[in-house]
N, C-alpha and C. Protein backbone atom coordinates (compact mmCIF):
# COMPACT_ATOMS: atom_id res chain seq x y z
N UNK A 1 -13.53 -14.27 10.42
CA UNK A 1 -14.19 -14.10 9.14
C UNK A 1 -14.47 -15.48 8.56
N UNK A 2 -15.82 -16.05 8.29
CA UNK A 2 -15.87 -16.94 7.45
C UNK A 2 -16.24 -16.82 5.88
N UNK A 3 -16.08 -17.76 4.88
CA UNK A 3 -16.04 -17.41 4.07
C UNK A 3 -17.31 -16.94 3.55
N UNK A 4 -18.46 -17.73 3.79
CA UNK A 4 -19.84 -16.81 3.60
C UNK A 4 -20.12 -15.37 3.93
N UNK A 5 -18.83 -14.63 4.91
CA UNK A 5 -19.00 -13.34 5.17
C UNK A 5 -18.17 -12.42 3.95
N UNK A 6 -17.65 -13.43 3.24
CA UNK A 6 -16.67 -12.53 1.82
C UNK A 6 -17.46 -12.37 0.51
N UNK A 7 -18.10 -11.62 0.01
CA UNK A 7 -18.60 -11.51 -0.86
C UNK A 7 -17.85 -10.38 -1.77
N UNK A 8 -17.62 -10.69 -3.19
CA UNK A 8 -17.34 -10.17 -4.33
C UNK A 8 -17.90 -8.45 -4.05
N UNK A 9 -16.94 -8.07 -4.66
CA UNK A 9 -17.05 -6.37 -4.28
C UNK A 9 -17.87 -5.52 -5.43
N UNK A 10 -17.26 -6.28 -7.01
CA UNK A 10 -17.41 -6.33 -8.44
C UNK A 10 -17.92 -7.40 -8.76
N UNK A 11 -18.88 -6.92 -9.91
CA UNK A 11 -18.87 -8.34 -10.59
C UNK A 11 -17.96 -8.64 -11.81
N UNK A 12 -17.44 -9.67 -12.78
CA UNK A 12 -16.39 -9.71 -13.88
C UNK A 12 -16.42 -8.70 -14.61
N UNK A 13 -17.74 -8.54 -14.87
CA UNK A 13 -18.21 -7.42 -15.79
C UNK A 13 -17.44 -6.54 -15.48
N UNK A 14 -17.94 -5.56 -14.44
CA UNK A 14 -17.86 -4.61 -13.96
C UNK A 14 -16.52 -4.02 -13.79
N UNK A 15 -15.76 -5.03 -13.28
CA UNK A 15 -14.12 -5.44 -12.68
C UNK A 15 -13.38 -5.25 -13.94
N UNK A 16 -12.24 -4.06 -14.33
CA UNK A 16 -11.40 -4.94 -15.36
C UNK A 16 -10.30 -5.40 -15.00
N UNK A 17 -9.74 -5.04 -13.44
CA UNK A 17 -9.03 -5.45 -12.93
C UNK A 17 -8.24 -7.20 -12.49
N UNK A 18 -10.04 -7.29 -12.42
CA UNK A 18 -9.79 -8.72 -11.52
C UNK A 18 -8.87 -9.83 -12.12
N UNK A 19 -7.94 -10.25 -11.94
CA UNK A 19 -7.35 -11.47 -12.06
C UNK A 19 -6.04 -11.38 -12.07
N UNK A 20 -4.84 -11.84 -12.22
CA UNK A 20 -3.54 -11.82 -12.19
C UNK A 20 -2.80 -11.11 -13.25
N UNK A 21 -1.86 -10.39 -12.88
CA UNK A 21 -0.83 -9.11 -13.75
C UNK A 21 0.12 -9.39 -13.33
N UNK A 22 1.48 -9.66 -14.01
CA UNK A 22 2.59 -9.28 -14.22
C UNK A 22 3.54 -8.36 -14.84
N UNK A 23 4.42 -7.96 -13.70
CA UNK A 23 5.04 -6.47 -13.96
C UNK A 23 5.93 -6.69 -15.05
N UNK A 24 5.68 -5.17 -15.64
CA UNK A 24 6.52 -5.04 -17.13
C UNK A 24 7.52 -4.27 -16.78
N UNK A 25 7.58 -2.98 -15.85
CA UNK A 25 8.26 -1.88 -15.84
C UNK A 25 8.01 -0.87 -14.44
N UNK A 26 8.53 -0.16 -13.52
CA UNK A 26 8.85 -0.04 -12.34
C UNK A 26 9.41 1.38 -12.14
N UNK A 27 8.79 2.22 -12.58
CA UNK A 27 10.08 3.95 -12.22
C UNK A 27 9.22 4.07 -11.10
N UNK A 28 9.82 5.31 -10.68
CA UNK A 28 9.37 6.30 -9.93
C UNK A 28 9.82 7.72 -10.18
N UNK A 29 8.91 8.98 -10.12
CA UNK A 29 9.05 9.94 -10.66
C UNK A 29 9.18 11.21 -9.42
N UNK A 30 9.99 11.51 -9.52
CA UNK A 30 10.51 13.19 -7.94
C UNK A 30 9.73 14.20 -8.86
N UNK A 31 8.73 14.73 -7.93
CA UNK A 31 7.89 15.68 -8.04
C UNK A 31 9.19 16.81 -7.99
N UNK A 32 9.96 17.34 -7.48
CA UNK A 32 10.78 18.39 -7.25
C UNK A 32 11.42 18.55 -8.70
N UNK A 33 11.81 17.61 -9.01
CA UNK A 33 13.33 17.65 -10.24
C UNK A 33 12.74 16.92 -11.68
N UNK A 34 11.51 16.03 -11.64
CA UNK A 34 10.95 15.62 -12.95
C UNK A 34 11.45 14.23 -13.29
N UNK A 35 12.97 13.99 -12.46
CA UNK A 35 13.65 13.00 -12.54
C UNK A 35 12.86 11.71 -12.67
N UNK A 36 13.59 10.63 -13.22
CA UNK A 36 12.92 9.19 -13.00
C UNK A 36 13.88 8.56 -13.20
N UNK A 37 13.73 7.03 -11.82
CA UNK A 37 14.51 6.30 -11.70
C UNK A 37 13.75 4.86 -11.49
N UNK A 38 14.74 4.12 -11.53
CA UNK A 38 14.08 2.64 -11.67
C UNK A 38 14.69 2.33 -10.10
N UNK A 39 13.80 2.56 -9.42
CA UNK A 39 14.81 2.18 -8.18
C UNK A 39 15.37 0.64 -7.66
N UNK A 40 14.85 -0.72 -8.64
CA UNK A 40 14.47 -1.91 -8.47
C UNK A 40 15.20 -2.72 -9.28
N UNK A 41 15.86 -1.88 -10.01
CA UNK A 41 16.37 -2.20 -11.46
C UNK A 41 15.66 -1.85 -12.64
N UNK A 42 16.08 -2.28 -13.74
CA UNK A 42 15.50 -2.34 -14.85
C UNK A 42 14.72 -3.18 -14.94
N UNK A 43 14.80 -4.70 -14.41
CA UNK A 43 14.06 -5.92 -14.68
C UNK A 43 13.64 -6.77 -13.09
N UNK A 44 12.79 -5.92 -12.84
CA UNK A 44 12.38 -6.32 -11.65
C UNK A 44 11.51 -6.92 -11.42
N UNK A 45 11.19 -8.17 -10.29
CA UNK A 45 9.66 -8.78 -10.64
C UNK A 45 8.49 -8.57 -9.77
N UNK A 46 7.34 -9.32 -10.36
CA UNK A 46 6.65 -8.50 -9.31
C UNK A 46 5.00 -9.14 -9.96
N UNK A 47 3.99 -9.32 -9.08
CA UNK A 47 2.46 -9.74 -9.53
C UNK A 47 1.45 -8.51 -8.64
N UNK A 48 0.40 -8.47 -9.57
CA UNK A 48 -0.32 -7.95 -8.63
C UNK A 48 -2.07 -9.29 -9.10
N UNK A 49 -2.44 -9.36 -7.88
CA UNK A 49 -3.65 -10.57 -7.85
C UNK A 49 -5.06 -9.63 -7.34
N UNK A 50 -5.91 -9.52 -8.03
CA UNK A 50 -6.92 -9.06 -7.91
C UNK A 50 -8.19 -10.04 -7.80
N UNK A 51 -8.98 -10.09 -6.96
CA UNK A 51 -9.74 -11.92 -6.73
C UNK A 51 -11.25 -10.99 -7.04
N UNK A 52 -12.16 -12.04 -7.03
CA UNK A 52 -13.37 -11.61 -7.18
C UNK A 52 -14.00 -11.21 -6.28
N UNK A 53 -13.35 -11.93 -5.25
CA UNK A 53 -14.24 -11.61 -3.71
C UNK A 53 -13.76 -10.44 -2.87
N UNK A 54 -12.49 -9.41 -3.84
CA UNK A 54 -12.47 -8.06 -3.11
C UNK A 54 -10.91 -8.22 -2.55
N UNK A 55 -10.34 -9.25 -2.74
CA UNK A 55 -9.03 -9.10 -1.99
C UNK A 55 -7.87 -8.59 -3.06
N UNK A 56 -6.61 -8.31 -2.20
CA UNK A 56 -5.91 -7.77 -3.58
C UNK A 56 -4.50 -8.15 -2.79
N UNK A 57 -3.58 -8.74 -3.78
CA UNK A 57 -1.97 -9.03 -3.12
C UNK A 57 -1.05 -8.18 -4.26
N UNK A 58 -0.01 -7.73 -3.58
CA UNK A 58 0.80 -6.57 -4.61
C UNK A 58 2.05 -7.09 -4.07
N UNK A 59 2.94 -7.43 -5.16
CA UNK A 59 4.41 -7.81 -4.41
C UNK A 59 5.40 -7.16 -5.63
N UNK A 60 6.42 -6.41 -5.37
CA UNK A 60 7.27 -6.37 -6.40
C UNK A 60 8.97 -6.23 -5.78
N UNK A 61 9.81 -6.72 -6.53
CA UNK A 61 10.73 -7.16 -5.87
C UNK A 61 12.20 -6.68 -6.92
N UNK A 62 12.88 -6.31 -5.95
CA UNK A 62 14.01 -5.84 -7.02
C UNK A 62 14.67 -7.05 -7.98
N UNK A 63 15.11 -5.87 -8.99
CA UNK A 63 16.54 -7.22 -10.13
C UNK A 63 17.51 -7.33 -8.99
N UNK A 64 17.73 -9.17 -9.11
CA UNK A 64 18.74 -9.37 -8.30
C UNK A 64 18.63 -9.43 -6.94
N UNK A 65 17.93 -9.30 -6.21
CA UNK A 65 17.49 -9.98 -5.21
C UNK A 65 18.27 -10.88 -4.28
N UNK A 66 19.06 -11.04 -3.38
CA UNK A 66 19.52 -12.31 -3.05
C UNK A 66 19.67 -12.31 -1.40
N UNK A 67 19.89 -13.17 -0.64
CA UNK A 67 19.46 -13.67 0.70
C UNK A 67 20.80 -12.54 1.33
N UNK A 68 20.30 -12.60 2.49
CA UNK A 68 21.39 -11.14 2.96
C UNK A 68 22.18 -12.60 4.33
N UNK A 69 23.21 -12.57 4.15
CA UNK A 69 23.57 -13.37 5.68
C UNK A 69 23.96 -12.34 6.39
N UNK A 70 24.24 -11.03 6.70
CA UNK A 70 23.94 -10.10 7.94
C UNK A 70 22.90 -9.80 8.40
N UNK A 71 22.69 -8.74 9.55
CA UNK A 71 22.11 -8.64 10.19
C UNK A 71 21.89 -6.83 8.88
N UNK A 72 22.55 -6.87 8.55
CA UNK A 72 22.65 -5.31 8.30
C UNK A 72 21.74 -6.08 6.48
N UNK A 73 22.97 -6.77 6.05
CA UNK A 73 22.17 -7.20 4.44
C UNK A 73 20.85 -7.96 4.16
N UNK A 74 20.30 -8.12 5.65
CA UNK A 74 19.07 -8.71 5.55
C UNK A 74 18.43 -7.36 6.04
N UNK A 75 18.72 -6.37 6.61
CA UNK A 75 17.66 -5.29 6.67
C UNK A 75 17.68 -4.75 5.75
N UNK A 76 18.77 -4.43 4.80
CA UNK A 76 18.57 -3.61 3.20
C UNK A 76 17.76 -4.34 2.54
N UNK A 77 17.17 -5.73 2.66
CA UNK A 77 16.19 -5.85 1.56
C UNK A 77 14.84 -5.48 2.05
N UNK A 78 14.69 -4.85 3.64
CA UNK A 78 13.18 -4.08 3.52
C UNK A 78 13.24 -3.08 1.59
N UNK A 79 14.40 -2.55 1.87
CA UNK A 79 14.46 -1.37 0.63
C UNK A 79 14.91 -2.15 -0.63
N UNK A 80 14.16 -3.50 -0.94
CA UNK A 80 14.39 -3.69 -1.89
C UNK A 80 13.03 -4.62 -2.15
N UNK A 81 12.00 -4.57 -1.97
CA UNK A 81 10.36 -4.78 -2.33
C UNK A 81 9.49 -4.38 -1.47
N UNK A 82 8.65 -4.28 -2.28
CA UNK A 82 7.16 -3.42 -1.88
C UNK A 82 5.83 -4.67 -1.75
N UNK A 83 5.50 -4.85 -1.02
CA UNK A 83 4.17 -6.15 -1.04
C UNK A 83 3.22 -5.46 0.41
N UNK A 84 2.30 -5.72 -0.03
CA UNK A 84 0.69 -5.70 1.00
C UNK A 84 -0.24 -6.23 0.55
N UNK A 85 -1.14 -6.69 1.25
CA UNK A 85 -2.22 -7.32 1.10
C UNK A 85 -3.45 -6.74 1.71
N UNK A 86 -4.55 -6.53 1.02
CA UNK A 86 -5.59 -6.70 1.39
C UNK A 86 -7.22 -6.80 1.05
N UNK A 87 -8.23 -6.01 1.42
CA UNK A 87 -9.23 -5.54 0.29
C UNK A 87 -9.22 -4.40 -0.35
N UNK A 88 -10.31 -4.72 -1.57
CA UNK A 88 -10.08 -3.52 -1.88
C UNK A 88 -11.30 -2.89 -2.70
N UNK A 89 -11.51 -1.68 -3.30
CA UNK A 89 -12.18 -1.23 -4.02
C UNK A 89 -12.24 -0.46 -5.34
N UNK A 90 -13.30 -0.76 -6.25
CA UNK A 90 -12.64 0.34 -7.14
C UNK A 90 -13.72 1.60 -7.13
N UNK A 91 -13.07 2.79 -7.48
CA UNK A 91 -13.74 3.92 -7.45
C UNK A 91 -13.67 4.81 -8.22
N UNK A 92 -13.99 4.75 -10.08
CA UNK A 92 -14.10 5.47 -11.00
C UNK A 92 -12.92 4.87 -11.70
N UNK A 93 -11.55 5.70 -11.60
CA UNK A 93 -10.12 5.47 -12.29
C UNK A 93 -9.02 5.34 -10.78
N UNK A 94 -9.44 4.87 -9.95
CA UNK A 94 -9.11 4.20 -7.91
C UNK A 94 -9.03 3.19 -8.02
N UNK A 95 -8.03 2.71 -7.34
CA UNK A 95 -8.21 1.39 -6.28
C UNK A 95 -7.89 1.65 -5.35
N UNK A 96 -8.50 1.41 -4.56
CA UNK A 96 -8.35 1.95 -2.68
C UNK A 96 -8.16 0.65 -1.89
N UNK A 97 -7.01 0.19 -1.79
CA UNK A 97 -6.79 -1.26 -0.83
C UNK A 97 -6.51 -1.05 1.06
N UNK A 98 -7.41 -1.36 1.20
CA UNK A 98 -7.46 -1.55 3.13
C UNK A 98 -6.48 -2.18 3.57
N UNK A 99 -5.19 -1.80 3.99
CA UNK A 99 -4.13 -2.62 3.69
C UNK A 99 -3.87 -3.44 5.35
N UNK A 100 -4.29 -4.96 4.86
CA UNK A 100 -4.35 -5.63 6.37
C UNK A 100 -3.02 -6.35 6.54
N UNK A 101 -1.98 -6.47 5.66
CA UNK A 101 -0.39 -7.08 5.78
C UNK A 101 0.32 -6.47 4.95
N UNK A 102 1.43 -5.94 5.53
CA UNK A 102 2.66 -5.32 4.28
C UNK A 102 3.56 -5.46 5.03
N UNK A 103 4.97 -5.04 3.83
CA UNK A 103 6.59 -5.02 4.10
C UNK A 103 6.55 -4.10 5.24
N UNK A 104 5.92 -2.90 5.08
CA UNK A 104 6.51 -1.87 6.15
C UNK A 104 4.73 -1.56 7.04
N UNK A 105 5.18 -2.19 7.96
CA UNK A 105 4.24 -2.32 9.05
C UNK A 105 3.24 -0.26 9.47
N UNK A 106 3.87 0.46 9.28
CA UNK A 106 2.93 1.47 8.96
C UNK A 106 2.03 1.63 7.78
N UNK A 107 2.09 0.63 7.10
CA UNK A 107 0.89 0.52 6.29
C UNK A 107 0.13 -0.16 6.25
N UNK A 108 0.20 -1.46 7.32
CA UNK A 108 -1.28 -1.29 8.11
C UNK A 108 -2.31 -1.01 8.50
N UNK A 109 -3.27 -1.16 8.41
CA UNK A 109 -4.24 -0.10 8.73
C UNK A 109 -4.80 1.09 7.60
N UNK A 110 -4.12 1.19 7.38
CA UNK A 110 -4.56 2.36 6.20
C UNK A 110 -4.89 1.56 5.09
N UNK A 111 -5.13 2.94 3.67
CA UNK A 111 -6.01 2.58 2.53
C UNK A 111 -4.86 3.45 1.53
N UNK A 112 -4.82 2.37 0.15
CA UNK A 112 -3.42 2.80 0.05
C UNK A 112 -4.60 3.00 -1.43
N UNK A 113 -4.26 4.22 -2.14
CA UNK A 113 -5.07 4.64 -3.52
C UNK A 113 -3.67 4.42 -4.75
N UNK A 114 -4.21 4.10 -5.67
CA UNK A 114 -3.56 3.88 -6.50
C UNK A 114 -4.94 4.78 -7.90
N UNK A 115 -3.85 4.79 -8.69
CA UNK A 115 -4.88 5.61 -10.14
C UNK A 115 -4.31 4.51 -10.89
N UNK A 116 -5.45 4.01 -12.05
CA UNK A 116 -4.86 2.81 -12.84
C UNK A 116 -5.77 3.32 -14.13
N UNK A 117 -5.61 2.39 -14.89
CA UNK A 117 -6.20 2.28 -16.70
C UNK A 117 -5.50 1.25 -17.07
N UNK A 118 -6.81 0.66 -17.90
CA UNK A 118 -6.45 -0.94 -18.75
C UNK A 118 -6.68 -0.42 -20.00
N UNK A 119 -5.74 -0.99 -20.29
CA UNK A 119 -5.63 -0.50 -22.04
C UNK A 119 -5.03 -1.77 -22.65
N UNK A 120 -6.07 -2.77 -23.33
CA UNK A 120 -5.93 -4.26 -24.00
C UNK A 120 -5.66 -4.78 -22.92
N UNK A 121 -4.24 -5.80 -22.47
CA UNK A 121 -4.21 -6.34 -22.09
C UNK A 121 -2.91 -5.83 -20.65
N UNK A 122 -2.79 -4.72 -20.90
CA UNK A 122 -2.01 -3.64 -19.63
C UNK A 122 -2.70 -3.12 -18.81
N UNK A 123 -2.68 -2.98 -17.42
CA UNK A 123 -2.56 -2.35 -16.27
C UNK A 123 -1.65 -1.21 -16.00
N UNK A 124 -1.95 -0.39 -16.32
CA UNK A 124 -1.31 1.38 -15.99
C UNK A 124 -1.44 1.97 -14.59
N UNK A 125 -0.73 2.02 -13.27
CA UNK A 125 -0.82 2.56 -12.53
C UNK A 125 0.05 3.16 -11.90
N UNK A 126 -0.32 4.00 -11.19
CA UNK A 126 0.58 5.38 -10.61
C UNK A 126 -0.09 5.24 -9.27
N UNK A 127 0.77 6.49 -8.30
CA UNK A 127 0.33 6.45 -7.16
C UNK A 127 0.25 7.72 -7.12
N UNK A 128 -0.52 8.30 -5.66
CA UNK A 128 -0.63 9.94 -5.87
C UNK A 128 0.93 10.40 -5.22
N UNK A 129 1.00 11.62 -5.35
CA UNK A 129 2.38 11.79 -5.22
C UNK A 129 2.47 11.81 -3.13
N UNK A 130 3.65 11.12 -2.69
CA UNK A 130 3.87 11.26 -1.47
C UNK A 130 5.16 10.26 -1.24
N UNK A 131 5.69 10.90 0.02
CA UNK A 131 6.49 10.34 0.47
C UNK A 131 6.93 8.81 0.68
N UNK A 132 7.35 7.89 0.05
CA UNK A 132 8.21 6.82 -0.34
C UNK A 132 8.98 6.46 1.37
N UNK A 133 8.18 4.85 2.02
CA UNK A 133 9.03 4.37 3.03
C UNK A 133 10.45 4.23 2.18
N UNK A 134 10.67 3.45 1.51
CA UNK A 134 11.89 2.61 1.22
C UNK A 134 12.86 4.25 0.25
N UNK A 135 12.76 5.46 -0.03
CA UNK A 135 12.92 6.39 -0.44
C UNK A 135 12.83 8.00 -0.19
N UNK A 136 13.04 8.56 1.18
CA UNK A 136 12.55 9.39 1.44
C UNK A 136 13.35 10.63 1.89
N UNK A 137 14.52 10.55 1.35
CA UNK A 137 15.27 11.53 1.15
C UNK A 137 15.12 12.17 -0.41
N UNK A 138 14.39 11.47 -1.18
CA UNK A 138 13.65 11.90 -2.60
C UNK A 138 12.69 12.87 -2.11
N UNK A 139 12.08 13.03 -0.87
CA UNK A 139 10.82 14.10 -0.76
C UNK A 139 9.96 13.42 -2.18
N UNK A 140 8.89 13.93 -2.36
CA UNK A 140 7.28 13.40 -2.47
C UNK A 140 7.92 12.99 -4.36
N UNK A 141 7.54 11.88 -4.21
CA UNK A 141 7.92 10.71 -5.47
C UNK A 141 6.13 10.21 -6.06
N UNK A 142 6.08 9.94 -7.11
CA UNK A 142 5.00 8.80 -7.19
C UNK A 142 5.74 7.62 -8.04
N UNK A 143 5.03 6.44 -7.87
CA UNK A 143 5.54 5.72 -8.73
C UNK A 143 4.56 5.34 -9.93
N UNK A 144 4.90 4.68 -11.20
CA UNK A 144 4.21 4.26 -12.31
C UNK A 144 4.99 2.96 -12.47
N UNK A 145 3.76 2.33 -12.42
CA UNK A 145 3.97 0.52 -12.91
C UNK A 145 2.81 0.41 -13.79
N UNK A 146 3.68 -0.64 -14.63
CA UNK A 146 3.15 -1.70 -15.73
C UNK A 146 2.90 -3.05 -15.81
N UNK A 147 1.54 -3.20 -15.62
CA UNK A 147 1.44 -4.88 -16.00
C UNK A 147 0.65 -5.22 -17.01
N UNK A 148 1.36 -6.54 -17.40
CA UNK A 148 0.65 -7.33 -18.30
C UNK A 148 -0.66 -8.61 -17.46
N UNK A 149 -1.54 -8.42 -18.11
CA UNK A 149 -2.63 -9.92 -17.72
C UNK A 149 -1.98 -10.92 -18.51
N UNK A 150 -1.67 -11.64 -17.12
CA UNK A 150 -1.33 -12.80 -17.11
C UNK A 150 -2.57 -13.64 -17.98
């Protein structure tokens, strides 16, 4: 890919997405029981980067966080952040990201939808309801995150 082959998907206008957000807040909600939990903590961090030219990076990372020296405490932090990268689109109240790098390698390849709304200077998004890699003894969860524009 060179860069003359990347062209802007949106224009600013158009985009209310585009530019850098930082996370305010992190549940996730069990379709079965109504329940909600912060699975990340309460104060968890996390950006999401929206560029002009269509790309999109999502990282969020649990409270507390810290380097695992096992073999076992370095695999529990797969289940402790969520990040992918890729392009993306918007489509009414959608973002549909082509996901070309993530934490959990089955999401690859695919197109990951998110439902969002900007309201001032917040980013409102949810996911449609389904099964959770890092959570899946919950059966079909969505999550709702909050960001602020940076």
């Amino acid at each position: 890919m060179t860069a003359s082959s990347i062209r802007p998907q949106q224009t600013h206008q158009s985009n209310p997405v585009q530019g850098v957000w930082s996370l305010v807040s992190y549940v996730v909600e069990v379709q079965e029981t109504g329940e909600t939990f912060a699975p990340m903590g309460d104060h968890p961090t996390g950006f999401v980067i929206f560029t002009a030219e269509g790309r999109l990076s999502f990282t969020l990372s649990a409270q507390g966080r810290q380097a695992g020296s096992t073999a076992e405490e370095r695999s529990d932090l797969l289940n402790s952040m969520i990040a992918y990268t890729g392009s993306y689109r918007l489509e009414g109240d959608r973002w549909i990201t082509q996901v070309d790098v993530a934490w959990n390698p089955s999401w690859v390849g695919t197109e990951q939808t998110r439902f969002y709304r900007v309201e001032n200077d917040l980013l409102i998004v949810s996911t449609p309801w389904r099964v959770m890699p890092n959570w899946p003894e919950k059966g079909m969860t969505r999550s709702i995150v909050h960001f602020q524009r940076c």
